[in-house]
Each structure stands twice: as C-alpha cells, then as structure tokens.
Protein backbone atom coordinates (compact mmCIF):
# COMPACT_ATOMS: atom_id res chain seq x y z
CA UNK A 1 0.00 0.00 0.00
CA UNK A 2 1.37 3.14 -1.11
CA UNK A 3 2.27 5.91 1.11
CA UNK A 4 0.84 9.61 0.92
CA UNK A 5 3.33 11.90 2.18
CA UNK A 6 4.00 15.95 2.22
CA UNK A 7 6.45 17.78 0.94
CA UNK A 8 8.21 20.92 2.62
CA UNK A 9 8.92 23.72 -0.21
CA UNK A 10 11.58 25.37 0.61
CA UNK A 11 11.36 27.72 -2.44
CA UNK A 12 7.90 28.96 -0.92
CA UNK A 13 7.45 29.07 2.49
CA UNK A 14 9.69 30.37 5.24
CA UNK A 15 11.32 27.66 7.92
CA UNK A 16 9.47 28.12 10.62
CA UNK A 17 5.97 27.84 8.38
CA UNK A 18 6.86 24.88 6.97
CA UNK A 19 7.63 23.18 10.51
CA UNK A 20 3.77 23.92 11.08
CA UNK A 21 3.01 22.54 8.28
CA UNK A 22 4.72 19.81 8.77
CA UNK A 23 2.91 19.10 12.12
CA UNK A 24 -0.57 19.73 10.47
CA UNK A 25 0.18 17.05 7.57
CA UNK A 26 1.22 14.15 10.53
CA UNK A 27 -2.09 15.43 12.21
CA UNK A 28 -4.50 15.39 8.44
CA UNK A 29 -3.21 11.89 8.72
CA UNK A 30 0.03 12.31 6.11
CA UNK A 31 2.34 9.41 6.75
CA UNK A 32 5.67 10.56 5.11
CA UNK A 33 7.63 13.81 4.56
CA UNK A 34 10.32 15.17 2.58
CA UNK A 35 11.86 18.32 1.56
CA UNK A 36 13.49 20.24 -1.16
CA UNK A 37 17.26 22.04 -0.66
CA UNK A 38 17.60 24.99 -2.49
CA UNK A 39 20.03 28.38 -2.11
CA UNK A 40 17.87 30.02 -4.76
CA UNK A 41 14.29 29.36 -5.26
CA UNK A 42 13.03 29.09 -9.08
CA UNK A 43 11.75 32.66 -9.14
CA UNK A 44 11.38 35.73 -7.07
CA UNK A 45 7.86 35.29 -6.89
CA UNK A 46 8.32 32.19 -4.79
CA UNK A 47 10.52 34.10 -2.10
CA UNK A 48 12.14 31.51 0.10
CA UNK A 49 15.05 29.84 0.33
CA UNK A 50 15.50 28.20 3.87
CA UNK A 51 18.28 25.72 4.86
CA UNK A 52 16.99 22.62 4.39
CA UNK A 53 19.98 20.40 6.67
CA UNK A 54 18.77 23.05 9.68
CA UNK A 55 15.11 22.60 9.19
CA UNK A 56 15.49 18.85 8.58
CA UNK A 57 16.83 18.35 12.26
CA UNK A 58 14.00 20.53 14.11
CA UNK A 59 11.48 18.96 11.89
CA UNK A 60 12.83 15.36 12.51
CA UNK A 61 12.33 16.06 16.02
CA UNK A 62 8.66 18.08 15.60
CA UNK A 63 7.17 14.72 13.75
CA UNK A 64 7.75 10.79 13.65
CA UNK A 65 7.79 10.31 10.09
CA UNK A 66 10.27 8.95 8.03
CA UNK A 67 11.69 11.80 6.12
CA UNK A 68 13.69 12.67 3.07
CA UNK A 69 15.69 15.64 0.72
CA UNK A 70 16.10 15.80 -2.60
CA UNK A 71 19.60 17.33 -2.74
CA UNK A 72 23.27 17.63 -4.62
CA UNK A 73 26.01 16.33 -2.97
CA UNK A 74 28.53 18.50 -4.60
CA UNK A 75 29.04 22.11 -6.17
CA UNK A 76 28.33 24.39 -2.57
CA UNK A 77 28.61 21.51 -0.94
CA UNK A 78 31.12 18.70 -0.84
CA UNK A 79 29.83 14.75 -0.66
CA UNK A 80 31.99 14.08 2.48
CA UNK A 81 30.19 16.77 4.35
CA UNK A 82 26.41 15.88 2.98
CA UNK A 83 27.79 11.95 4.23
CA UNK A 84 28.08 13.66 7.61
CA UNK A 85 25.12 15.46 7.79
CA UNK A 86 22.74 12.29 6.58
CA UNK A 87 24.53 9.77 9.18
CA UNK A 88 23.74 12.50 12.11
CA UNK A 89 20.12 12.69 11.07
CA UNK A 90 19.99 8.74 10.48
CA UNK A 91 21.89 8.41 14.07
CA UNK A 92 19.32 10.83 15.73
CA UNK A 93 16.85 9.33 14.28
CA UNK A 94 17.27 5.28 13.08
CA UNK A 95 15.19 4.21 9.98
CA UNK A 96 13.40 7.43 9.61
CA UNK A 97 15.82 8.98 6.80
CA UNK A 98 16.56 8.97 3.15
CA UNK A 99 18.14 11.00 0.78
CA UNK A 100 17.89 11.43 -2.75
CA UNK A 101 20.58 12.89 -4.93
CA UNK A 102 20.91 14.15 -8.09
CA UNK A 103 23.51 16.03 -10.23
CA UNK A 104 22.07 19.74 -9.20
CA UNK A 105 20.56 22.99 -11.09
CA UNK A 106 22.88 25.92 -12.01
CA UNK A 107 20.38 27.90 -9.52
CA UNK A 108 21.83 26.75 -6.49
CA UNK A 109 25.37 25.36 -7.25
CA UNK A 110 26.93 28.24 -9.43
CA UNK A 111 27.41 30.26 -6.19
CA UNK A 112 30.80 29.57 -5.59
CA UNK A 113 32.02 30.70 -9.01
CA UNK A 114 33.63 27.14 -9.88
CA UNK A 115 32.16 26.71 -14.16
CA UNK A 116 29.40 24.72 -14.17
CA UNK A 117 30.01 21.13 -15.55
CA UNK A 118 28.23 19.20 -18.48
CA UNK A 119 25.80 16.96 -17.82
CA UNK A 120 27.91 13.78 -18.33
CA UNK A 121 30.06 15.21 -15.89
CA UNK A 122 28.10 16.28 -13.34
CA UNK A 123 26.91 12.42 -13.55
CA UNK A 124 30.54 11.40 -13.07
CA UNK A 125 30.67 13.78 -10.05
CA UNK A 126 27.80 12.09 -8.49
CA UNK A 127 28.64 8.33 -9.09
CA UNK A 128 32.00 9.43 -7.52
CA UNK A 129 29.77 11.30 -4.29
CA UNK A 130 27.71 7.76 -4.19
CA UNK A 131 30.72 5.92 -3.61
CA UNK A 132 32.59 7.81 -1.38
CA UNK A 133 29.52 8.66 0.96
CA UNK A 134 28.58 5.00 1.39
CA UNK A 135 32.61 4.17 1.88
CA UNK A 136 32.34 7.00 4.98
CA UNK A 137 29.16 5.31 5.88
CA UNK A 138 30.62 1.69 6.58
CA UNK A 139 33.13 3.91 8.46
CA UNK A 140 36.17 3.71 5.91
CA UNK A 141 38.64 6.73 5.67
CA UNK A 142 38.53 7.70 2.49
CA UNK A 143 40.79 9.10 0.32
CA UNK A 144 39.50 10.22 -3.73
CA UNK A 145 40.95 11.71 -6.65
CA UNK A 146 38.59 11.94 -9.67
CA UNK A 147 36.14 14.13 -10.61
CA UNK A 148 35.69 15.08 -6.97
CA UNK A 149 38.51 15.12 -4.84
CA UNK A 150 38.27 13.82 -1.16
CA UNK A 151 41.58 13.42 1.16
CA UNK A 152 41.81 11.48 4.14
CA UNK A 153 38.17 11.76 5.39
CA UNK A 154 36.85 9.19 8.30
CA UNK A 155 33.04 9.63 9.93
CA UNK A 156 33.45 8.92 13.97
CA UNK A 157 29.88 9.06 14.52
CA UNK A 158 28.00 6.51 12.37
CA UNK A 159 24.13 4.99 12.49
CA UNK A 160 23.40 2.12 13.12
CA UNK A 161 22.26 1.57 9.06
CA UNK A 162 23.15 3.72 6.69
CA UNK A 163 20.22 5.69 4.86
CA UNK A 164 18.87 4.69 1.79
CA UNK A 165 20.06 6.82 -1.49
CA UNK A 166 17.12 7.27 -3.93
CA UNK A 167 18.31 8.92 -7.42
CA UNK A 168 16.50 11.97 -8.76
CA UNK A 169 16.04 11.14 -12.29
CA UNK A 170 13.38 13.12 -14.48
CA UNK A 171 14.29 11.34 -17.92
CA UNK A 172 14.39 7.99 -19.05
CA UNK A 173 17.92 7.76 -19.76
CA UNK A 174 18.77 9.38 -16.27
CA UNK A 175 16.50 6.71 -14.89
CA UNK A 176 18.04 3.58 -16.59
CA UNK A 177 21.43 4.53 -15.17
CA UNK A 178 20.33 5.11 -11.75
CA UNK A 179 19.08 1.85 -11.94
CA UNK A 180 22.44 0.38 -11.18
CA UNK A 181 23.33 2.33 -7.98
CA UNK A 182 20.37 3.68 -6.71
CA UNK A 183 18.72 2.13 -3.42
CA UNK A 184 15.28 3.53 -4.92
CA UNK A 185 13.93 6.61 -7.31
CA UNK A 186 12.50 9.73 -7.14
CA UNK A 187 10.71 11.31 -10.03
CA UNK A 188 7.84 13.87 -10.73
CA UNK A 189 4.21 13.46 -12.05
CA UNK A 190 3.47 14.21 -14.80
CA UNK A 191 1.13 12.22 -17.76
CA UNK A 192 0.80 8.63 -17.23
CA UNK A 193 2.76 7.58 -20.42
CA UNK A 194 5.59 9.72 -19.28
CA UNK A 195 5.97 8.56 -15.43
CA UNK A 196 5.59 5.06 -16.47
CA UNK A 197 8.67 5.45 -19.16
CA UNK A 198 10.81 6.56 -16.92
CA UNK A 199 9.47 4.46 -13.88
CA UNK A 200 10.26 1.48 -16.30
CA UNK A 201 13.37 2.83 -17.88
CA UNK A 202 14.75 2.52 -13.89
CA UNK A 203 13.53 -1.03 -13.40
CA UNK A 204 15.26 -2.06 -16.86
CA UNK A 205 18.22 -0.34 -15.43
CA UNK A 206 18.26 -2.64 -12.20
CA UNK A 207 15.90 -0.98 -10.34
CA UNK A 208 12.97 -3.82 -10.51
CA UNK A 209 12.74 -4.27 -6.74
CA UNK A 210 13.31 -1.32 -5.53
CA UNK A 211 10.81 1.28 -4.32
CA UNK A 212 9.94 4.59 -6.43
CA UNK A 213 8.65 7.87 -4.97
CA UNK A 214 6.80 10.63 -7.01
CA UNK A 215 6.10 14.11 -6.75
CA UNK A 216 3.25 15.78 -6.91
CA UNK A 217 2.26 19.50 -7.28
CA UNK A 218 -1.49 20.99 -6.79
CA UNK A 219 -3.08 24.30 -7.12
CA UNK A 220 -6.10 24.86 -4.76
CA UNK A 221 -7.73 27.59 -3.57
CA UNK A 222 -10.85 28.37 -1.08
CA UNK A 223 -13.91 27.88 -2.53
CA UNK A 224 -14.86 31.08 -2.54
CA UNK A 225 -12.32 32.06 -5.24
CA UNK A 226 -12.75 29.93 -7.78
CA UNK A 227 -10.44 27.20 -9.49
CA UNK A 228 -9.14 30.32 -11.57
CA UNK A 229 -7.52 31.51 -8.13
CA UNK A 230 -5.88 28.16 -7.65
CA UNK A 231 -4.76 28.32 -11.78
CA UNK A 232 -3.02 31.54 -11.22
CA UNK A 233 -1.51 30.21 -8.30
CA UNK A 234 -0.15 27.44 -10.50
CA UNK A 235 1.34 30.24 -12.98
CA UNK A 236 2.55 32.35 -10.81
CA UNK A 237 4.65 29.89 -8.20
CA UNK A 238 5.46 27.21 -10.96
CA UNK A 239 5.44 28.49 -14.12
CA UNK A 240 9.11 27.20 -14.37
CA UNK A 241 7.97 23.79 -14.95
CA UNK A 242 7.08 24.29 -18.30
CA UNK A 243 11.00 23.72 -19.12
CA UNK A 244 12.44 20.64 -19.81
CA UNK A 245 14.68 19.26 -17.71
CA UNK A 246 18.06 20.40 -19.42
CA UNK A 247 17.30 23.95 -19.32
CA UNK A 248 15.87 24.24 -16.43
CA UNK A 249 19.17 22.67 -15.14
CA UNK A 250 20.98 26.01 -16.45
CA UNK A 251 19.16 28.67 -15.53
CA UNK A 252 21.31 30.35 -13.19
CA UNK A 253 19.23 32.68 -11.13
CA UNK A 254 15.46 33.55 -10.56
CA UNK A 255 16.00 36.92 -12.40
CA UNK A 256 16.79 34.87 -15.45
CA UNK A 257 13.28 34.26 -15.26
CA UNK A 258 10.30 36.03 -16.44
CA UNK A 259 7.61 35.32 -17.63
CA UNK A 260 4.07 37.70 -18.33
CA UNK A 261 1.61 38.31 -15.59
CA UNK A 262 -0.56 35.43 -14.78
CA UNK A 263 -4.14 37.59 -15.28
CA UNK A 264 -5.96 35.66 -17.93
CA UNK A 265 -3.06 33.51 -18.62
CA UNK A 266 -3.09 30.83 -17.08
CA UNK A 267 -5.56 28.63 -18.98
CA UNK A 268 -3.56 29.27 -22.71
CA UNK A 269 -0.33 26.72 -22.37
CA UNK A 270 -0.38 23.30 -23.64
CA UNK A 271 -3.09 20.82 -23.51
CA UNK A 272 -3.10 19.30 -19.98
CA UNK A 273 -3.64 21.05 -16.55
CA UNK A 274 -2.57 21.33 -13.03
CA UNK A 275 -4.74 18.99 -10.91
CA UNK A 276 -7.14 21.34 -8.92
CA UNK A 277 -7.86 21.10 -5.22
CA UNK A 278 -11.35 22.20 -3.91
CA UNK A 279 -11.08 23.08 -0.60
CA UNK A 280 -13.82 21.92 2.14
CA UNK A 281 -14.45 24.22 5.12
CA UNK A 282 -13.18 21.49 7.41
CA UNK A 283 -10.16 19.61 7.47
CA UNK A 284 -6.71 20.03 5.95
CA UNK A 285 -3.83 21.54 6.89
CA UNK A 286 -3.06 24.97 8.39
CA UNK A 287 -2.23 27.90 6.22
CA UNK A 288 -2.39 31.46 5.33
CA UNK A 289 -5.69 32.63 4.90
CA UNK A 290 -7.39 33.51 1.57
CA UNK A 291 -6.89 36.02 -0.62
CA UNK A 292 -3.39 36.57 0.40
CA UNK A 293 -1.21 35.59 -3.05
CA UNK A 294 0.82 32.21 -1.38
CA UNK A 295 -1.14 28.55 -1.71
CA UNK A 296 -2.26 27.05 1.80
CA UNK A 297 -1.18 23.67 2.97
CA UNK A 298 -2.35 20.45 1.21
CA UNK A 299 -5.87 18.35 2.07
CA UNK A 300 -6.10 15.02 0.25
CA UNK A 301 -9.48 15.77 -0.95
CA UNK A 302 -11.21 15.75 -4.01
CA UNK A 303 -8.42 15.88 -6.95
CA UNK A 304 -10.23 16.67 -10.32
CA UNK A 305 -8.07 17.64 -13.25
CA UNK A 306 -9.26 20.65 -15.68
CA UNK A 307 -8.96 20.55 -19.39
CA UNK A 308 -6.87 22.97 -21.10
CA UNK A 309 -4.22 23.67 -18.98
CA UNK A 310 -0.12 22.46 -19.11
CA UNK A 311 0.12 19.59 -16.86
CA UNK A 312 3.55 21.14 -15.81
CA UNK A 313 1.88 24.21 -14.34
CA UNK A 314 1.27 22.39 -10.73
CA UNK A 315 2.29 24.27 -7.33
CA UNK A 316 3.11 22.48 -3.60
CA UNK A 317 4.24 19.79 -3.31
CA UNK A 318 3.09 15.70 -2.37
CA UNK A 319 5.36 13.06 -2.36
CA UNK A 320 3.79 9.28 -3.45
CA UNK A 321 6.06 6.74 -1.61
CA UNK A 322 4.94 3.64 -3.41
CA UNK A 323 6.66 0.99 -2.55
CA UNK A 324 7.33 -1.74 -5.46
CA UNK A 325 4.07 -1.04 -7.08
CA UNK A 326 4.20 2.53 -8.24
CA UNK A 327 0.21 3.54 -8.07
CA UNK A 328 -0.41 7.46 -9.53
CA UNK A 329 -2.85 9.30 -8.04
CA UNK A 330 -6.53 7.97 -8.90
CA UNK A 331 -9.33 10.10 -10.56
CA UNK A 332 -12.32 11.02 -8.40
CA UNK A 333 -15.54 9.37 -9.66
C-alpha cells in the first residue's frame, strides 16, 4: 500500500511555516515527509530559500515520520560533508531517513564561481559522491581523486544503518542509469505515459525491486475564489515547470526568469492542466488565509483535473512513496 506523504517547499514558504506545516500534515493523517534544498528558489515570486539540513533536524524532532531531501552532494557543498550530515540525522533518528541525490541545477550550485560542468560530468561527479559517501558510511577513511577530490576523510559518529540513497532522475535515460546504484527513485508526475517510461526505464536499469517515490504538485484555492484563483496560483509559483529538464538545469538565477503576468493567462499553455484542489471548510492543513497571493497547505481531498491547462503548471508539493508497485494518483468518480 502506497504511502501519501507531504512535501516541505523550501522555495515557498519560510522555515518556521513549513515546521507547522509539517505538524498539520502528521495530524490530516500524512504518513511521510520530505523536503526540497535549495540556495535560490526558481523565481522571485516564490521568495524563500530556507536551509533545508537546519530545518530537517527541528522537523525530525517536531514529527515521527520517516523523512527525506532531494539534494546535490557536490558544487556548494562537498559529498563528504552531505555523508556527515545524513549519518547525524539517520543516528538521531534510526530508519526514519533517506536521501535522494541528483547532479544539481545551475540555480543553487553556481554560487561559488567554480564553471558549471556538463551533464555527463556532473553524472561522473555524483557516481563518484555515491561511492565515497557510502565508503564514509561503513566507516572507511577515504581518500579520492577523480572528478571530486576527497583526502583522508573518516566519519566517527556513524548509524546504526546507513540511509537509503534514492536517485533523482526526471528522464528515461537518467533513470536507466540510476538503476544500477540507486537504493530507490524519485521522479515527478506528470502524464501517465511519461511517469511510467521513466518508472520502467529505472527497473530495466536494475531498479525492478526497488521502491519509487513521485512528486506531486497541486493548485487549490478556497472555494470562494474559484479554481481560476488556484490556476493563477499554478502560474505564478510554478510556471518554471514548463521547461524541460536540461534547461531548467541552467538557468542560473530567478531573475533569469520572467515570464508575463498570470491575469488571464493561465488557462492558454499546452493541452493538460494542473490537478485542482477544492477546498472543504473542514479539514486540511493549516495555512495562510485567503486572498493573500501564497497557496495554503495540502488536504487530500477531491483531486479533479481541468482541461486545457499544461500539466507542468502544478504548485506544492506531495510526495507518493509507493513501494514496489508505483500507483499514480486515482481520478475522483
């Protein structure tokens, strides 16, 4: 049975909101979290940027769920650091961590002036950060000269197990290789055709028996506004998702992004939609109130999906933890 889990938006909300929201999801019966880890957030409209590794801790410690971050082990960071920082978590808290890594955006990594690799070797970079954080893991001292460059570096405080590493692959052939080192996989909705390509892609790749996480955004709005509130919600926070994955991988800050205002918009990109969220007076999680330009937390109520809209336009965030069996999110009746 899958789980249903929430996921903390770093880009959007500040810290301390987010560890409320947090508490709320546990509460509305959400039975997994995980989080993003960003410097920059996509665009200026989205406004936050919180440290995920500090909010991570508190919020292990606010809820019992197990918990996870999509991050990059190297650019502003380094792998032998993000091995430390996993292995505390996993030590403070056994069996309730994961972390999923992938080879980074531009956005946050580009900060410390280094050139910003190639695809093909950023992938080299993280193979390299795979090996050497589960060598620090089984409590090796490790010493690495390759694409990344490690020198003499031993954990002394170690869990018990280390945590699972899920790879962040949004493309088949991403997929398909992360098949072979990957503990599991973490991808993003998106049309059934396409999830199940690159769901498959990973199991051909030597993922078949391992589990498979997905991401899912949705616009909603209180009732009283109308689903063309939660649309322009959608534009506004996410309108970044209508790039493919390459060059959204580039982009190296939110002012390289603009895009027209979202009046009247929203409803003229590519066939598809965002899935739409009608809120009920009751239930849910906490939030700001209506009316006030940012999206609330997330109720799992009522999904229905509107025609005419991109599919890529979706804002906040759920994470599917589905086990073997990957299950998308069903259609209401």
């Amino acid at each position: 049975m899958p789980l249903i889990g929430y996921h903390a938006s770093h880009e959007q909300f500040s810290p301390g909101d987010l560890l409320r929201y947090a508490r709320a999801a546990q509460l509305a019966g959400f039975t997994a979290l995980s989080c993003s880890d960003h410097f920059h957030p996509w665009s200026e409209r989205q406004g936050e940027s919180g440290h995920s590794w500090s909010w991570l801790g508190a919020a292990m410690a606010t809820v019992d769920l197990p918990t996870g971050v999509v991050a990059c082990p190297f650019g502003r960071y380094h792998p032998a650091v993000v091995a430390q920082a996993a292995a505390t978590l996993e030590a403070m808290f056994p069996g309730r961590f994961w972390i999923a890594l992938g080879t980074g955006e531009a956005l946050n990594e580009h900060i410390t002036g280094r050139p910003w690799p190639s695809k093909p070797e950023r992938q080299a970079m993280l193979s390299e950060s795979v090996d050497a954080m589960r060598a620090l893991w089984r409590g090796e001292e490790v010493t690495h000269r390759g694409s990344i460059v490690v020198d003499r570096a031993r954990l002394y405080t170690l869990p018990q197990r280390p945590p699972p590493i899920f790879a962040a692959a949004l493309t088949e052939q991403t997929a398909r290789w992360a098949g072979q080192w990957a503990d599991g996989l973490i991808t993003i909705s998106g049309p059934r055709e396409t999830m199940r390509a690159v769901i498959d892609a990973f199991r051909e790749g030597g993922g078949e028996a391992k589990p498979v996480h997905i991401q899912a955004k949705i616009a909603y709005a209180d009732p009283t506004q109308g689903d063309e509130a939660a649309r322009r919600m959608a534009y506004e926070q996410w309108r970044t998702n209508v790039f493919d994955s390459e060059t959204a991988a580039n982009l190296a800050t939110p002012r390289r992004i603009r895009c027209p205002r979202a009046d009247g918009v929203a409803g003229r990109h590519r066939a598809g939609g965002p899935h739409l969220l009608r809120r009920r007076p009751a239930g849910g999680l906490a939030g700001r109130g209506p009316g006030d330009g940012r999206r609330r937390g997330l109720p799992a109520q009522r999904l229905r999906q509107p025609a005419g809209l991109d599919r890529r336009l979706r804002a906040d965030g759920l994470a599917a933890a589905a086990g073997r069996g990957v299950r998308a999110f069903p259609s209401p009746p």
